[in-house]
N, C-alpha and C. Protein backbone atom coordinates (compact mmCIF):
# COMPACT_ATOMS: atom_id res chain seq x y z
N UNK A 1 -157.50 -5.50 129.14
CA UNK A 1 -156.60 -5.92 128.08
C UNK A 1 -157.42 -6.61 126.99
N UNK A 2 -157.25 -6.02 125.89
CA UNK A 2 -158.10 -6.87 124.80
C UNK A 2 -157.52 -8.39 124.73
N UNK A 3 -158.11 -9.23 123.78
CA UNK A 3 -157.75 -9.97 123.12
C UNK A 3 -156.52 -10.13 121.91
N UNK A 4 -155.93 -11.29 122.25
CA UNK A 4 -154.80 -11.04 120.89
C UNK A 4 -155.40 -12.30 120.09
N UNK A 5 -155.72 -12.82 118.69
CA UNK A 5 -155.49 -13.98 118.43
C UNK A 5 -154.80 -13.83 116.89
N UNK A 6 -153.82 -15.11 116.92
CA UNK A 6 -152.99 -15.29 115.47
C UNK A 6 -154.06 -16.59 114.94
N UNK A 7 -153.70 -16.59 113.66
CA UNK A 7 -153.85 -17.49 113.21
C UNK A 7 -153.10 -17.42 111.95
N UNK A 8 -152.73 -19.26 112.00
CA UNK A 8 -151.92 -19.73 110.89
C UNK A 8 -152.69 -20.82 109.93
N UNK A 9 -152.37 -20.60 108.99
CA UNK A 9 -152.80 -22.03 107.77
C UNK A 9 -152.08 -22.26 106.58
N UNK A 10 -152.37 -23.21 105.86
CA UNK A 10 -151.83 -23.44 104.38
C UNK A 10 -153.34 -23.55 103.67
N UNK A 11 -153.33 -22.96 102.46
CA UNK A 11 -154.13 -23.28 101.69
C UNK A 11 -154.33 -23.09 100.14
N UNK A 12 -155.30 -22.97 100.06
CA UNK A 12 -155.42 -22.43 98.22
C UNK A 12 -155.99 -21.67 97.78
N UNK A 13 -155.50 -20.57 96.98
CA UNK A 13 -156.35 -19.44 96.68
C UNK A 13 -157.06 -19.81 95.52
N UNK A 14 -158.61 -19.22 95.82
CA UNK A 14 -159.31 -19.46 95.26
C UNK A 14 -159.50 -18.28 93.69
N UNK A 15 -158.77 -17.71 93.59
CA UNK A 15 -159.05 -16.84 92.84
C UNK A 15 -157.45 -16.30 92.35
N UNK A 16 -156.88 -15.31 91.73
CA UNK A 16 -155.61 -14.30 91.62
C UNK A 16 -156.05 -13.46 92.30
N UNK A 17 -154.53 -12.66 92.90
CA UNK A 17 -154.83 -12.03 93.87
C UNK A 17 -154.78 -10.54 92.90
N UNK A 18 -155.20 -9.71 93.56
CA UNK A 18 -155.76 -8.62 93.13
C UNK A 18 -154.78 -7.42 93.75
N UNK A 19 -154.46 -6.98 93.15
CA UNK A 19 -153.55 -5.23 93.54
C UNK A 19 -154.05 -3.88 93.25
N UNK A 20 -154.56 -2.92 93.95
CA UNK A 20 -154.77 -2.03 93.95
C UNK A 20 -154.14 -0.72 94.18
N UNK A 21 -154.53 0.93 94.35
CA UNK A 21 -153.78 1.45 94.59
C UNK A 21 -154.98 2.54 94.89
N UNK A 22 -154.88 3.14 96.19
CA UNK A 22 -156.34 3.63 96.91
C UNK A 22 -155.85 5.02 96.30
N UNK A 23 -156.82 5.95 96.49
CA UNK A 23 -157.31 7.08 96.65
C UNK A 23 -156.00 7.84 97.52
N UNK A 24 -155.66 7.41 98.67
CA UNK A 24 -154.75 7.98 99.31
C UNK A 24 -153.16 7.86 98.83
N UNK A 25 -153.24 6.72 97.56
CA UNK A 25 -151.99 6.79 97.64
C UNK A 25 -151.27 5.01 98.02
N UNK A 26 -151.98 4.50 98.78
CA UNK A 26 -151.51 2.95 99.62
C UNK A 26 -151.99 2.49 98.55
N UNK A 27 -151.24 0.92 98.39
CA UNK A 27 -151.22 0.10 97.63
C UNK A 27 -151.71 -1.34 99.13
N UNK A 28 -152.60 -2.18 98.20
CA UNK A 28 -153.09 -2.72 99.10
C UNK A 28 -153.49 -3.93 97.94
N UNK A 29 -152.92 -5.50 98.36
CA UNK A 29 -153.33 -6.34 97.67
C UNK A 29 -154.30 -7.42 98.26
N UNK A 30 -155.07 -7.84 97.63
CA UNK A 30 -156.19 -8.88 98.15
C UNK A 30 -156.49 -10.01 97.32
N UNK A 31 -156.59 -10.45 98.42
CA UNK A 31 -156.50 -12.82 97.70
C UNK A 31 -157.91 -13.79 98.83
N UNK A 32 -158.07 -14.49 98.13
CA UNK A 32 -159.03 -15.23 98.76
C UNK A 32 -158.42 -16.94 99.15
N UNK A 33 -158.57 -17.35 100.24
CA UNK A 33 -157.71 -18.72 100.21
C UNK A 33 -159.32 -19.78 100.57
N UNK A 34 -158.61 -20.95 100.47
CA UNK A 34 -159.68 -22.26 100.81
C UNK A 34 -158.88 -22.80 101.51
N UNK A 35 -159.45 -23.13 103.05
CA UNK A 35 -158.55 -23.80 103.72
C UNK A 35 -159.24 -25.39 104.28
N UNK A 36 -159.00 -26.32 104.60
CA UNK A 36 -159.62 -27.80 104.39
C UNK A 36 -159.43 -27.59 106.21
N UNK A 37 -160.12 -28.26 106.91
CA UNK A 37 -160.06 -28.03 108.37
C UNK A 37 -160.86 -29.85 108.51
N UNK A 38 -160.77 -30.28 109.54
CA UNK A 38 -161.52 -31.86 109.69
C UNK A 38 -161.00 -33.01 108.72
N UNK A 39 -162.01 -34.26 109.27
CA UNK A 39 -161.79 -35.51 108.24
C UNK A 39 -162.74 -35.66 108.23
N UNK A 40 -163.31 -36.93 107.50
CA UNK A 40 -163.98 -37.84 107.45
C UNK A 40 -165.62 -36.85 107.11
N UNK A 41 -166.71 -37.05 107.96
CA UNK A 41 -167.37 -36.61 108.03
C UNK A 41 -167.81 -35.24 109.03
N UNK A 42 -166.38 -35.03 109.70
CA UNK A 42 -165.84 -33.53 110.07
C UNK A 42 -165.68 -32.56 109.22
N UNK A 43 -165.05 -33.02 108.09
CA UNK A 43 -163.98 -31.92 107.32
C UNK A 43 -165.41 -30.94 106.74
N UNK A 44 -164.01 -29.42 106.56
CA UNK A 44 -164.67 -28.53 106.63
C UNK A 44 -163.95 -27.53 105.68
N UNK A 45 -164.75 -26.54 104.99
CA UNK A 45 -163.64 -25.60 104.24
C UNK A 45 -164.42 -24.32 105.01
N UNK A 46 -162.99 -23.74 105.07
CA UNK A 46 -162.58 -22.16 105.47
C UNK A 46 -162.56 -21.44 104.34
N UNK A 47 -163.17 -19.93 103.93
CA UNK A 47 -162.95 -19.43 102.76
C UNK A 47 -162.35 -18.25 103.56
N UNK A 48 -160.82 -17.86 103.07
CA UNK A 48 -160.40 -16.51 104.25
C UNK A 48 -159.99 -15.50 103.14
N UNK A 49 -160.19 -14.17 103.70
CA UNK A 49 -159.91 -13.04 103.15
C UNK A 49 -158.91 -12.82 103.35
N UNK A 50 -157.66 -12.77 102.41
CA UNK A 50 -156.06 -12.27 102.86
C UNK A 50 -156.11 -10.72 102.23
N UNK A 51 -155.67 -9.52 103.02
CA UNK A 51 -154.98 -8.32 102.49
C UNK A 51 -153.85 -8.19 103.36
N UNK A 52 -152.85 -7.77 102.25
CA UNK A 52 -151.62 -7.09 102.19
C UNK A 52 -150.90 -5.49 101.61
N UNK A 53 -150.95 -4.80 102.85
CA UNK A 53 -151.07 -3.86 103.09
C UNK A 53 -149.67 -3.30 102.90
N UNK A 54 -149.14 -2.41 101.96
CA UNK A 54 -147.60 -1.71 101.09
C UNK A 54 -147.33 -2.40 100.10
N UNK A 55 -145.98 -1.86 99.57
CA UNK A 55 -145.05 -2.16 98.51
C UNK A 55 -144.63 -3.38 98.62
N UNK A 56 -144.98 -4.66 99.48
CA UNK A 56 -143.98 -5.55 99.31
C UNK A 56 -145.48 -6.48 98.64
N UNK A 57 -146.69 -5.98 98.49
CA UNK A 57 -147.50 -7.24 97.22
C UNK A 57 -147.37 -6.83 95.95
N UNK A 58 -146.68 -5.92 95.51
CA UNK A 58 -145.96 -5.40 94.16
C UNK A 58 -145.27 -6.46 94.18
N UNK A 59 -144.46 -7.17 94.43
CA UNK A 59 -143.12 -7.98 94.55
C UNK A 59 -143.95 -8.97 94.31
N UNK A 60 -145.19 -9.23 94.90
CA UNK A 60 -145.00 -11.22 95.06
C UNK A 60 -146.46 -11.20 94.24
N UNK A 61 -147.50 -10.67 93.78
CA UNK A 61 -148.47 -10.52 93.29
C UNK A 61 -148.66 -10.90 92.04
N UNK A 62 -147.58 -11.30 91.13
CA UNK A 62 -147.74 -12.18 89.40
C UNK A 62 -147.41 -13.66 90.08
N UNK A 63 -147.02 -13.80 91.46
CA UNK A 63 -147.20 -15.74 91.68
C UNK A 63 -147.99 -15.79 92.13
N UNK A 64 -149.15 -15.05 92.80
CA UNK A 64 -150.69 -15.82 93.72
C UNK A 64 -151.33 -15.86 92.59
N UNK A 65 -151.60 -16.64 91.79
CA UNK A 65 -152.62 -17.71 91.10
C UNK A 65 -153.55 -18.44 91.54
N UNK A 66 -154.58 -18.74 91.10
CA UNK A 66 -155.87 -19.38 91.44
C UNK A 66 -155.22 -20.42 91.42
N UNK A 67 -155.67 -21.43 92.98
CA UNK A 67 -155.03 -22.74 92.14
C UNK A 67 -153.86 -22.97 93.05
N UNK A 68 -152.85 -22.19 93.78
CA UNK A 68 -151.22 -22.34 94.05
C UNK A 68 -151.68 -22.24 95.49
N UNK A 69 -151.18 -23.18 96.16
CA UNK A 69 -151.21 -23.30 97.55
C UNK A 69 -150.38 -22.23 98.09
N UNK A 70 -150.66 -22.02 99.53
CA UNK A 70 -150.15 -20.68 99.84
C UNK A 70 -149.95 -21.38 101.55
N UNK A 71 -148.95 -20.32 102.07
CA UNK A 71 -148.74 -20.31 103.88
C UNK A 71 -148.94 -19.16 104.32
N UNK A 72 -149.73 -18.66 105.21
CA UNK A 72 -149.88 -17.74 105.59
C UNK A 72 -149.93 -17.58 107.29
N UNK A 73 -149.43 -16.28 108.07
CA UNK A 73 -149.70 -16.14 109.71
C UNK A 73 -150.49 -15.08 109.55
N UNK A 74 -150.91 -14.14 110.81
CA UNK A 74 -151.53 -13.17 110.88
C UNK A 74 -152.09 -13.17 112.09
């Protein structure tokens, strides 16, 4: 049995997210987030690759702004 793992965070995209539309036809959008992890002399930043894969990052793709905190699972 493989492995399953989720992971969840809040963070901030570091950039606008980006929408494309492949060769085949799929539409596929991509965002970059900063996520803060630790304190003190722990803390730590996460830089994560988000893609979103169909028609529904047409819909939400003029609000991911550089800058706008975000929630994300996966």
């Amino acid at each position: 049995m493989s492995d399953l793992n989720c992971f969840s965070f809040t963070g901030r995209l570091t950039q606008d997210a980006d929408m494309r539309t492949l060769a085949s036809g799929k539409k596929v959008l991509t965002a970059n987030a900063a996520v803060n992890t630790g304190y003190g002399e722990y803390k730590k930043t996460l830089f994560v690759k988000l893609q979103m894969w169909g028609d529904h990052g047409e819909k939400i793709v003029h609000y991911l702004t550089k800058g706008k905190s975000i929630a994300t699972s996966g």
